[in-house]
C-alpha atoms as a PDB file:
ATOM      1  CA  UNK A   1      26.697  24.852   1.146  1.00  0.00           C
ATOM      2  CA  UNK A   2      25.272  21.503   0.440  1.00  0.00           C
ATOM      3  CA  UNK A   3      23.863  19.505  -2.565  1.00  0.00           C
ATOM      4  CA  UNK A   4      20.618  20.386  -4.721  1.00  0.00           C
ATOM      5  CA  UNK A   5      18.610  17.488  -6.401  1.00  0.00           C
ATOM      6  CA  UNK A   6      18.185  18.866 -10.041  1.00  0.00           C
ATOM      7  CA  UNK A   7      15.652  17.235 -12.551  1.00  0.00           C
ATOM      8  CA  UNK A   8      16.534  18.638 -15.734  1.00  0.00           C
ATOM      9  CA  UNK A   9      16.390  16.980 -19.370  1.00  0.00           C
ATOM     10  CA  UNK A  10      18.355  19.239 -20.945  1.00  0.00           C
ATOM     11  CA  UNK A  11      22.021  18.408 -20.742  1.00  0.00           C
ATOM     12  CA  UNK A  12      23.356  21.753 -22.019  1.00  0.00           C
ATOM     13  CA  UNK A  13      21.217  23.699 -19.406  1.00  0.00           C
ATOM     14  CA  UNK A  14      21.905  21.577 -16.707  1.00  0.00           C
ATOM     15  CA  UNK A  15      26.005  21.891 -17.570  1.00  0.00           C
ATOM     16  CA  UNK A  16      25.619  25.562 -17.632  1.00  0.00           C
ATOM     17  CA  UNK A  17      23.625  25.433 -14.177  1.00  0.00           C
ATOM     18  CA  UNK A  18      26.142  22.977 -12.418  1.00  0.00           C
ATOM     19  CA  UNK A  19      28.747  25.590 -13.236  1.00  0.00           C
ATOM     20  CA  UNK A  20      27.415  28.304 -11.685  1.00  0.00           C
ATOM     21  CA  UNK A  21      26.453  26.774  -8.915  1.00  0.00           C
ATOM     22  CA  UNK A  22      29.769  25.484  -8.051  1.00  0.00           C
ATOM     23  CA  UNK A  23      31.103  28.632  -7.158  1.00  0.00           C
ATOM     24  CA  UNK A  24      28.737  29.062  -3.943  1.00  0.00           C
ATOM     25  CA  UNK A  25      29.605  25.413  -2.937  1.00  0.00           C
ATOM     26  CA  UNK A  26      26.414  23.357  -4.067  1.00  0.00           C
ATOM     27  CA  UNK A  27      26.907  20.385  -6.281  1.00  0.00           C
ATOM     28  CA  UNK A  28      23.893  18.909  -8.284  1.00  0.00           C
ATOM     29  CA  UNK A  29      22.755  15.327  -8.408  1.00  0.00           C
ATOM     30  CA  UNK A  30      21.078  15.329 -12.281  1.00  0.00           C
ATOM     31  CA  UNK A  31      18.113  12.792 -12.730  1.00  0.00           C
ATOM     32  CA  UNK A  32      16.329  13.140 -16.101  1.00  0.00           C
ATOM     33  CA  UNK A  33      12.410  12.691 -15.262  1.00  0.00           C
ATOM     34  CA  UNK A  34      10.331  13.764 -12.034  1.00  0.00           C
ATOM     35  CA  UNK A  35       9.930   9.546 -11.099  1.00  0.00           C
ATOM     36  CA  UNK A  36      14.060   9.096 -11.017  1.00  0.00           C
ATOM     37  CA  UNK A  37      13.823  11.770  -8.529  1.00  0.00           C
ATOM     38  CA  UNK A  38      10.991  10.624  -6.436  1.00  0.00           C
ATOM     39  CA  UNK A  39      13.028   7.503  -6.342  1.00  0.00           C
ATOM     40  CA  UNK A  40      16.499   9.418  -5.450  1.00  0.00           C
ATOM     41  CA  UNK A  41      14.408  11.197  -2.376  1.00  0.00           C
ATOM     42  CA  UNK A  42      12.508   8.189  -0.656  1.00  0.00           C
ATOM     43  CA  UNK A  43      16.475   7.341  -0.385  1.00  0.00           C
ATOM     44  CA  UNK A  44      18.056  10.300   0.592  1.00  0.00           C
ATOM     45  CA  UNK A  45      15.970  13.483   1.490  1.00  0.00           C
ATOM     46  CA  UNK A  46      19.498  15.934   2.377  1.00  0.00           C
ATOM     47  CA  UNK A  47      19.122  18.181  -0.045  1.00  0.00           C
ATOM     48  CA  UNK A  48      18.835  21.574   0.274  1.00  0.00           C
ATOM     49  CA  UNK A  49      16.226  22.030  -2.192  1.00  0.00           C
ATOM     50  CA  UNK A  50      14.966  20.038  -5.128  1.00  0.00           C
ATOM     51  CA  UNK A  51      15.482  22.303  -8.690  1.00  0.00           C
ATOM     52  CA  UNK A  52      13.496  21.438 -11.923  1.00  0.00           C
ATOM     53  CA  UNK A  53      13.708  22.237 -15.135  1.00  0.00           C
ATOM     54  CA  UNK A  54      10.636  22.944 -16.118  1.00  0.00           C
ATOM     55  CA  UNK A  55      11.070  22.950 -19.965  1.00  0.00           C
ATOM     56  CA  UNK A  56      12.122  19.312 -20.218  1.00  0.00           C
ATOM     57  CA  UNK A  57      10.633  17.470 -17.586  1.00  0.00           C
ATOM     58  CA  UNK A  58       7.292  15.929 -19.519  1.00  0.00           C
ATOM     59  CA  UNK A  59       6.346  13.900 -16.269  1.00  0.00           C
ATOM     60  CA  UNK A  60       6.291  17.213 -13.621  1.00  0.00           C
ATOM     61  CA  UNK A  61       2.640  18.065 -13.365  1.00  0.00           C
ATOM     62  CA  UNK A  62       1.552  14.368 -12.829  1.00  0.00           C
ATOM     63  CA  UNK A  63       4.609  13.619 -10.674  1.00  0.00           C
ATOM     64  CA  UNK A  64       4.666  16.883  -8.695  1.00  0.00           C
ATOM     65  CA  UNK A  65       1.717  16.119  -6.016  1.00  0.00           C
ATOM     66  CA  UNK A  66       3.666  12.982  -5.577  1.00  0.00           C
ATOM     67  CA  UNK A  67       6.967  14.227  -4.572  1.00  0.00           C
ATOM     68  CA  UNK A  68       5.058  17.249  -2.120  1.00  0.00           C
ATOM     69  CA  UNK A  69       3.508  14.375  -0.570  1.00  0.00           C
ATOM     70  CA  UNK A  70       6.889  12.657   0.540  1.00  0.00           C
ATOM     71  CA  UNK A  71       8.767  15.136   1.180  1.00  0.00           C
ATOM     72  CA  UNK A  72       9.353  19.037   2.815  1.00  0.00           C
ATOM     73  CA  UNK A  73      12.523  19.373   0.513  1.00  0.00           C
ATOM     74  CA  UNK A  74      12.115  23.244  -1.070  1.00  0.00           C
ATOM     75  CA  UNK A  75      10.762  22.157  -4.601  1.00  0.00           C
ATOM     76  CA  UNK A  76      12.077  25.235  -6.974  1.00  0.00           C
ATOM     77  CA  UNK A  77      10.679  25.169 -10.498  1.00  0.00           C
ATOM     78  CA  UNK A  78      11.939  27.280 -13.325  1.00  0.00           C
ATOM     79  CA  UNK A  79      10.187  27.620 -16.651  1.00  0.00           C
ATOM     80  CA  UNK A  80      10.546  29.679 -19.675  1.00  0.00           C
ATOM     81  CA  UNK A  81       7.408  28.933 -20.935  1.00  0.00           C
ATOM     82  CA  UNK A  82       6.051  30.973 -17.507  1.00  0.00           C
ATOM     83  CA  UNK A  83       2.025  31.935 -17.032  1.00  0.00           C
ATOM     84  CA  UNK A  84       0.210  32.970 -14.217  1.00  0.00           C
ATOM     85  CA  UNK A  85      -1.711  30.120 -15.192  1.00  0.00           C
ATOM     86  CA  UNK A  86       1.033  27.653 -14.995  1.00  0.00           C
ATOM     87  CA  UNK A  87       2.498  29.063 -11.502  1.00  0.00           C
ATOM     88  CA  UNK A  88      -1.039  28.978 -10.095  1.00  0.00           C
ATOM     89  CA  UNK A  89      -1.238  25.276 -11.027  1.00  0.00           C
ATOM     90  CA  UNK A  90       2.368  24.320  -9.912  1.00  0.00           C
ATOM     91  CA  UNK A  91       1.718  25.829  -6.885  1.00  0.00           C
ATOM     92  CA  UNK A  92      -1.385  24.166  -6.344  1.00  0.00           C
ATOM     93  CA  UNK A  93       0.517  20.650  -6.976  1.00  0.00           C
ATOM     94  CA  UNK A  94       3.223  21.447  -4.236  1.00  0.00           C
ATOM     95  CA  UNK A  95       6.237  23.620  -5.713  1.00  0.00           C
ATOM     96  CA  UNK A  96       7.455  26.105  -3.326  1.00  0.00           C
ATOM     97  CA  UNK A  97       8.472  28.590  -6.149  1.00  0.00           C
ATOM     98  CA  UNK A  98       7.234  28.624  -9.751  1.00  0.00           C
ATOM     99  CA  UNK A  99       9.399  31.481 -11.438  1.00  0.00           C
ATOM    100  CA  UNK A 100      10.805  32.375 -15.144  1.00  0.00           C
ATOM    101  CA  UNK A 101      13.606  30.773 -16.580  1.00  0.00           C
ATOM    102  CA  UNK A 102      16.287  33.749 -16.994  1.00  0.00           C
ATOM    103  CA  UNK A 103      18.927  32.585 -20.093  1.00  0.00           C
ATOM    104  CA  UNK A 104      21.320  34.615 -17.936  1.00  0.00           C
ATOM    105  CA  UNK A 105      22.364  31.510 -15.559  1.00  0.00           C
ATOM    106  CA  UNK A 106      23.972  33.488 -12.905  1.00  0.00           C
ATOM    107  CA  UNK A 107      20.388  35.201 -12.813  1.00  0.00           C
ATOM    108  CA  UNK A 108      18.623  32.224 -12.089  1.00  0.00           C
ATOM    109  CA  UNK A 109      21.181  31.074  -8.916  1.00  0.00           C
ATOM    110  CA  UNK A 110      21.262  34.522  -7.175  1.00  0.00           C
ATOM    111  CA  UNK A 111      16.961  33.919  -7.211  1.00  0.00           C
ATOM    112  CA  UNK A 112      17.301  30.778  -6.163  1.00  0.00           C
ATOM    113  CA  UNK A 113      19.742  31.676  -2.894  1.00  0.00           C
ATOM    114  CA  UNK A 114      17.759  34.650  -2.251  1.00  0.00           C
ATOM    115  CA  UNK A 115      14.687  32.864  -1.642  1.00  0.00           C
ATOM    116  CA  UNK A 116      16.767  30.362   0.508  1.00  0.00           C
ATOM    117  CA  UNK A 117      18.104  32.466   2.485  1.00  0.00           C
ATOM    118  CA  UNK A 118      14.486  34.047   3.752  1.00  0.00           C
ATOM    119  CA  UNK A 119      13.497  30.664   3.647  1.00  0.00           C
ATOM    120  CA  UNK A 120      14.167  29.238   7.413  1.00  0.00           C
ATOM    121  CA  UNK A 121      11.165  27.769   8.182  1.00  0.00           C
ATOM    122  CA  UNK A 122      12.518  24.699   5.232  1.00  0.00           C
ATOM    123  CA  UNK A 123      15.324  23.833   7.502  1.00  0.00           C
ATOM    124  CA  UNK A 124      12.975  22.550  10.454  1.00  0.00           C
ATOM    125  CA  UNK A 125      10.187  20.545   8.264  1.00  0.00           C
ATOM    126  CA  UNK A 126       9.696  17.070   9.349  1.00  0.00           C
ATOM    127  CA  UNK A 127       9.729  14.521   6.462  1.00  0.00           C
ATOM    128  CA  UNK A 128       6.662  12.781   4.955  1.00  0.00           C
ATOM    129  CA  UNK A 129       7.935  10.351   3.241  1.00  0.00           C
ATOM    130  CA  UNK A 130       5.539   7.574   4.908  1.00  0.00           C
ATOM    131  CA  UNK A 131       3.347   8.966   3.402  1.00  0.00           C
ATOM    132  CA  UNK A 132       5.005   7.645  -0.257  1.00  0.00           C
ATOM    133  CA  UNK A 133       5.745   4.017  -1.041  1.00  0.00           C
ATOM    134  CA  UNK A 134       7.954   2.736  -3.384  1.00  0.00           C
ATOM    135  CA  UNK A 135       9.310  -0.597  -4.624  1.00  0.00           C
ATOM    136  CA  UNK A 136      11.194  -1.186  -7.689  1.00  0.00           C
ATOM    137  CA  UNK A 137       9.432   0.796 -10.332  1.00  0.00           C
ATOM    138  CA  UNK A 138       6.535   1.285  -8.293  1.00  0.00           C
ATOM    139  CA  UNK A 139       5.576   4.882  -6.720  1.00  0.00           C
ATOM    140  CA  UNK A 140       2.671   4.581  -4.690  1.00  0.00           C
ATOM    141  CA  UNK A 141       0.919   7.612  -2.990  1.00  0.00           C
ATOM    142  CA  UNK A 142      -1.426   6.968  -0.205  1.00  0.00           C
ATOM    143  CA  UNK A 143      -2.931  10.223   0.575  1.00  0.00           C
ATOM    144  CA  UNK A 144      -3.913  10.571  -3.374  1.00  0.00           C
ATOM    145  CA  UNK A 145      -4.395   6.655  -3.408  1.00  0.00           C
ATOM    146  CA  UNK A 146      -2.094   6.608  -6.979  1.00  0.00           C
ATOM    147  CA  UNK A 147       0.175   4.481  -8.384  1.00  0.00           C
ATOM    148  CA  UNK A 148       2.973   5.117 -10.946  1.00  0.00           C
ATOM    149  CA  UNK A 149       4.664   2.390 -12.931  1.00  0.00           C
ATOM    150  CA  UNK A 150       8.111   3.849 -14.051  1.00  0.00           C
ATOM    151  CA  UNK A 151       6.435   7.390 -13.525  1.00  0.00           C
ATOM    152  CA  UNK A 152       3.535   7.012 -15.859  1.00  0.00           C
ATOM    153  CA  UNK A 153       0.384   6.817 -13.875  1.00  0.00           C
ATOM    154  CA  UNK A 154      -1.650   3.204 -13.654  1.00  0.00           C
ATOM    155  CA  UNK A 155      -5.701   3.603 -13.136  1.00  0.00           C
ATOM    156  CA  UNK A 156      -6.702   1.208 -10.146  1.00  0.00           C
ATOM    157  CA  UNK A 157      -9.811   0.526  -8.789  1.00  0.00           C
ATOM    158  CA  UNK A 158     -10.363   0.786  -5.130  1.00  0.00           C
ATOM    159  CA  UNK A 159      -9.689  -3.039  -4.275  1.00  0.00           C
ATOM    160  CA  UNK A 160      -6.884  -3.123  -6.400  1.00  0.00           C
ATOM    161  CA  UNK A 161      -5.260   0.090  -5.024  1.00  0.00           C
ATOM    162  CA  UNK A 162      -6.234  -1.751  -1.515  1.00  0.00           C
ATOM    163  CA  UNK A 163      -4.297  -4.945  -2.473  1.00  0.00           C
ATOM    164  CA  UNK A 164      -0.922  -3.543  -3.948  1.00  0.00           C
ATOM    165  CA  UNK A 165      -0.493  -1.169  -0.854  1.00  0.00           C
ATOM    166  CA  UNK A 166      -0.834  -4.247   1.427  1.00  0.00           C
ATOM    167  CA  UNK A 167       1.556  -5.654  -0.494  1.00  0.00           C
ATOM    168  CA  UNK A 168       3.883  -2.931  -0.968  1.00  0.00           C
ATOM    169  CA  UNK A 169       3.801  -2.617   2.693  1.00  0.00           C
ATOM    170  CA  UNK A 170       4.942  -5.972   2.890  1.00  0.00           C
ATOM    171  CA  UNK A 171       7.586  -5.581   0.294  1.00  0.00           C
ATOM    172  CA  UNK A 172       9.607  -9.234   0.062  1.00  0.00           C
ATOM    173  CA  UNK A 173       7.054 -11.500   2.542  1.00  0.00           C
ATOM    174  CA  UNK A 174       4.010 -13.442   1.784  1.00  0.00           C
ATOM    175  CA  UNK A 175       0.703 -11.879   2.752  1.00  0.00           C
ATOM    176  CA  UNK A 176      -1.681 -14.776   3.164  1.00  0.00           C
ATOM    177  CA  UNK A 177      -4.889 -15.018   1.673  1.00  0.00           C
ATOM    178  CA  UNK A 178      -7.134 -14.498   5.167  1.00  0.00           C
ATOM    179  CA  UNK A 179      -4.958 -11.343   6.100  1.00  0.00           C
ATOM    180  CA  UNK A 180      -5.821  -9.909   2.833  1.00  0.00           C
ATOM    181  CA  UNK A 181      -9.139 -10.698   2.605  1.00  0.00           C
ATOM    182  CA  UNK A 182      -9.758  -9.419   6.643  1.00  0.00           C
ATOM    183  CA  UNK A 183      -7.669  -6.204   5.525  1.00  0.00           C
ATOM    184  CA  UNK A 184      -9.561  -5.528   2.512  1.00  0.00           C
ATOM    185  CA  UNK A 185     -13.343  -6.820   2.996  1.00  0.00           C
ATOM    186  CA  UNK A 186     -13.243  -6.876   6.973  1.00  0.00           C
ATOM    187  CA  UNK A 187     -13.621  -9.431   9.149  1.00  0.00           C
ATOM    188  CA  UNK A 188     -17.095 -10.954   7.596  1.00  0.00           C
ATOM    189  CA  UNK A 189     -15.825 -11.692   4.877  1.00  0.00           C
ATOM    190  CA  UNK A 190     -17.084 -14.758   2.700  1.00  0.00           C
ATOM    191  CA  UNK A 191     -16.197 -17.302  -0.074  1.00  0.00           C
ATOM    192  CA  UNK A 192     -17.136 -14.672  -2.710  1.00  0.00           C
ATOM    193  CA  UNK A 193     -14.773 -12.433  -1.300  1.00  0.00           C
ATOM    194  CA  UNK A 194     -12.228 -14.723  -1.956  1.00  0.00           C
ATOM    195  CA  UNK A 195     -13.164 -15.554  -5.440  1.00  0.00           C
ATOM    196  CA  UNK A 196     -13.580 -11.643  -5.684  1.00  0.00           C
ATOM    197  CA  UNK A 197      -9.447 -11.347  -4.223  1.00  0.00           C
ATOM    198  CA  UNK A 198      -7.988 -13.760  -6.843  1.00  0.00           C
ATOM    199  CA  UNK A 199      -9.727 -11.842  -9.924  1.00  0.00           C
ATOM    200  CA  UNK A 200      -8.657  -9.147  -8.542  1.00  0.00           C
ATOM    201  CA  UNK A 201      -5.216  -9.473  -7.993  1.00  0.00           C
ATOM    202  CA  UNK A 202      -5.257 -11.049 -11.687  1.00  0.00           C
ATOM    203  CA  UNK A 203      -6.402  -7.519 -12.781  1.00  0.00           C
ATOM    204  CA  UNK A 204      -3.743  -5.748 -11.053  1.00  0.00           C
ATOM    205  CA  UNK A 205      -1.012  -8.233 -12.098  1.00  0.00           C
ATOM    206  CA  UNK A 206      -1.821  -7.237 -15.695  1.00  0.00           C
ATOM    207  CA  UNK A 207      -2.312  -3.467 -15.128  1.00  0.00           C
ATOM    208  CA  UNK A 208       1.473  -3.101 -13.400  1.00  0.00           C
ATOM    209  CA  UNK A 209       3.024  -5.464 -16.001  1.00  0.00           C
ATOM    210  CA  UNK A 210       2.575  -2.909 -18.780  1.00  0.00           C
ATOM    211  CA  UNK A 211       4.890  -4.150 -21.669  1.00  0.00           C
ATOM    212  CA  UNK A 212       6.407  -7.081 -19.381  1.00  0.00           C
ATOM    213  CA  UNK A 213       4.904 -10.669 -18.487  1.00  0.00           C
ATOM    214  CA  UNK A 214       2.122 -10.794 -16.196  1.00  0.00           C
ATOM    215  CA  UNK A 215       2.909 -10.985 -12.423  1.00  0.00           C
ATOM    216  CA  UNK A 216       6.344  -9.409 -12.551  1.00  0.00           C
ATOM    217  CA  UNK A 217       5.765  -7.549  -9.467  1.00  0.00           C
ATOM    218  CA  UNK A 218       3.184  -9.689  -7.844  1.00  0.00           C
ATOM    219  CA  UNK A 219       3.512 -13.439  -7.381  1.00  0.00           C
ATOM    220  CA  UNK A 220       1.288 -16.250  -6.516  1.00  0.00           C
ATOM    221  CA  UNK A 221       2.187 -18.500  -3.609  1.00  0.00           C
ATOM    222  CA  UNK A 222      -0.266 -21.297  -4.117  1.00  0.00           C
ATOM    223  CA  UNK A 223      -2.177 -22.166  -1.606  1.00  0.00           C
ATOM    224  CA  UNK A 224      -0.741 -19.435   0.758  1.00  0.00           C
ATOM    225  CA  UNK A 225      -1.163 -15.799  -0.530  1.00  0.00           C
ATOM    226  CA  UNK A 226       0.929 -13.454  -2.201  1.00  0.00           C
ATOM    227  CA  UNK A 227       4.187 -11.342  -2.290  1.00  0.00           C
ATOM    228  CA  UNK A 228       5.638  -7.963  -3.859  1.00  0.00           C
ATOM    229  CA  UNK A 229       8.750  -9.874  -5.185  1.00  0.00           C
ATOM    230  CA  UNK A 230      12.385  -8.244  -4.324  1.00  0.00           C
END
């Protein structure tokens, strides 16, 4: 039948799920948090749906909107901790279904094909995934205009969410100072602008590095620009 993406933490779940799945021909591909699989789709989108685990994922809510936005991949979310509350809000992020987690397995399978099978309109959605960036451990959503360092989401003001998608979109090459600064501040742009540009990718260097060394994803080409290192 094909092979599901599932994002489950739970080992002993996931092992009991794989199983039953076998029989009707579907192998999993297991990833551990919402951001491995984001990564895993920009990829490879063949999947025949995308399952999650609902009860160890901590990074789905904040991730989910993410992966909607790059992808038309059936996004099926099972939970025991199920509310009407919950499903309303999962739904509102992008899953396709938001049911309960059954502890009978084989329960949980025959739901899942069910819905597949009435399901044909998946089989014909185009992909989005321009609409998703990502680069190393960078996720970057431009319709949301968010960015997501190793899946845990990095506040950016508007400049610097202007400056790493220009340079995310020129992944490995140097984008020179004037290109930037006529992207960013237009055409009219003056020497302020450019004092304004190198604080400002300073500020962003620091945000992405997190726990790392400053400017481990962006650096300086003096005299020149800058580049989204490889």
């Amino acid at each position: 039948m094909g092979c599901m993406l599932g994002v489950d933490g739970d080992t002993a779940v996931y092992e009991r799920e794989a199983a039953e799945w076998k029989k009707y021909g579907v192998s999993i591909r297991r990833v551990q948090t919402m951001y491995e699989a984001v990564k895993l789709l920009k990829q490879d989108d063949d999947y025949i749906f995308v399952g999650i685990n609902g009860d160890s994922v901590p990074d789905l809510m904040p991730m989910l909107p993410i992966m909607r936005d790059m992808t038309d991949t059936p996004i099926y979310i099972l939970s025991s901790n199920f509310t009407a509350e919950k499903k309303v809000k999962a739904m509102s992020l992008g899953a396709d279904i938001f049911d309960r987690y059954n502890d009978d397995t084989r329960q949980n399978v025959l739901l899942a094909l069910e819905i597949l099978k009435t399901q044909d309109r998946w089989a014909s959605r185009p992909q989005k995934q321009l609409d998703v960036l990502v680069c190393r451990d960078i996720i970057l959503s431009k319709p949301r205009r968010k960015a997501f360092v190793e899946g845990a989401e990095v506040k950016l003001g508007r400049k610097e969410f202007d400056i790493l998608q220009a340079l995310m979109d020129n992944f490995g090459h140097v984008v020179e100072h004037k290109k930037l600064l006529q992207e960013i501040w237009g055409e009219n742009y003056s020497e302020k602008d450019a004092d304004v540009l190198w604080r400002t990718v300073n500020r962003l260097r620091v945000k992405l590095s997190r726990e790392r060394s400053a400017g481990e994803y962006i650096e300086i080409e003096r005299g020149v620009g800058y580049i989204f290192k490889i």
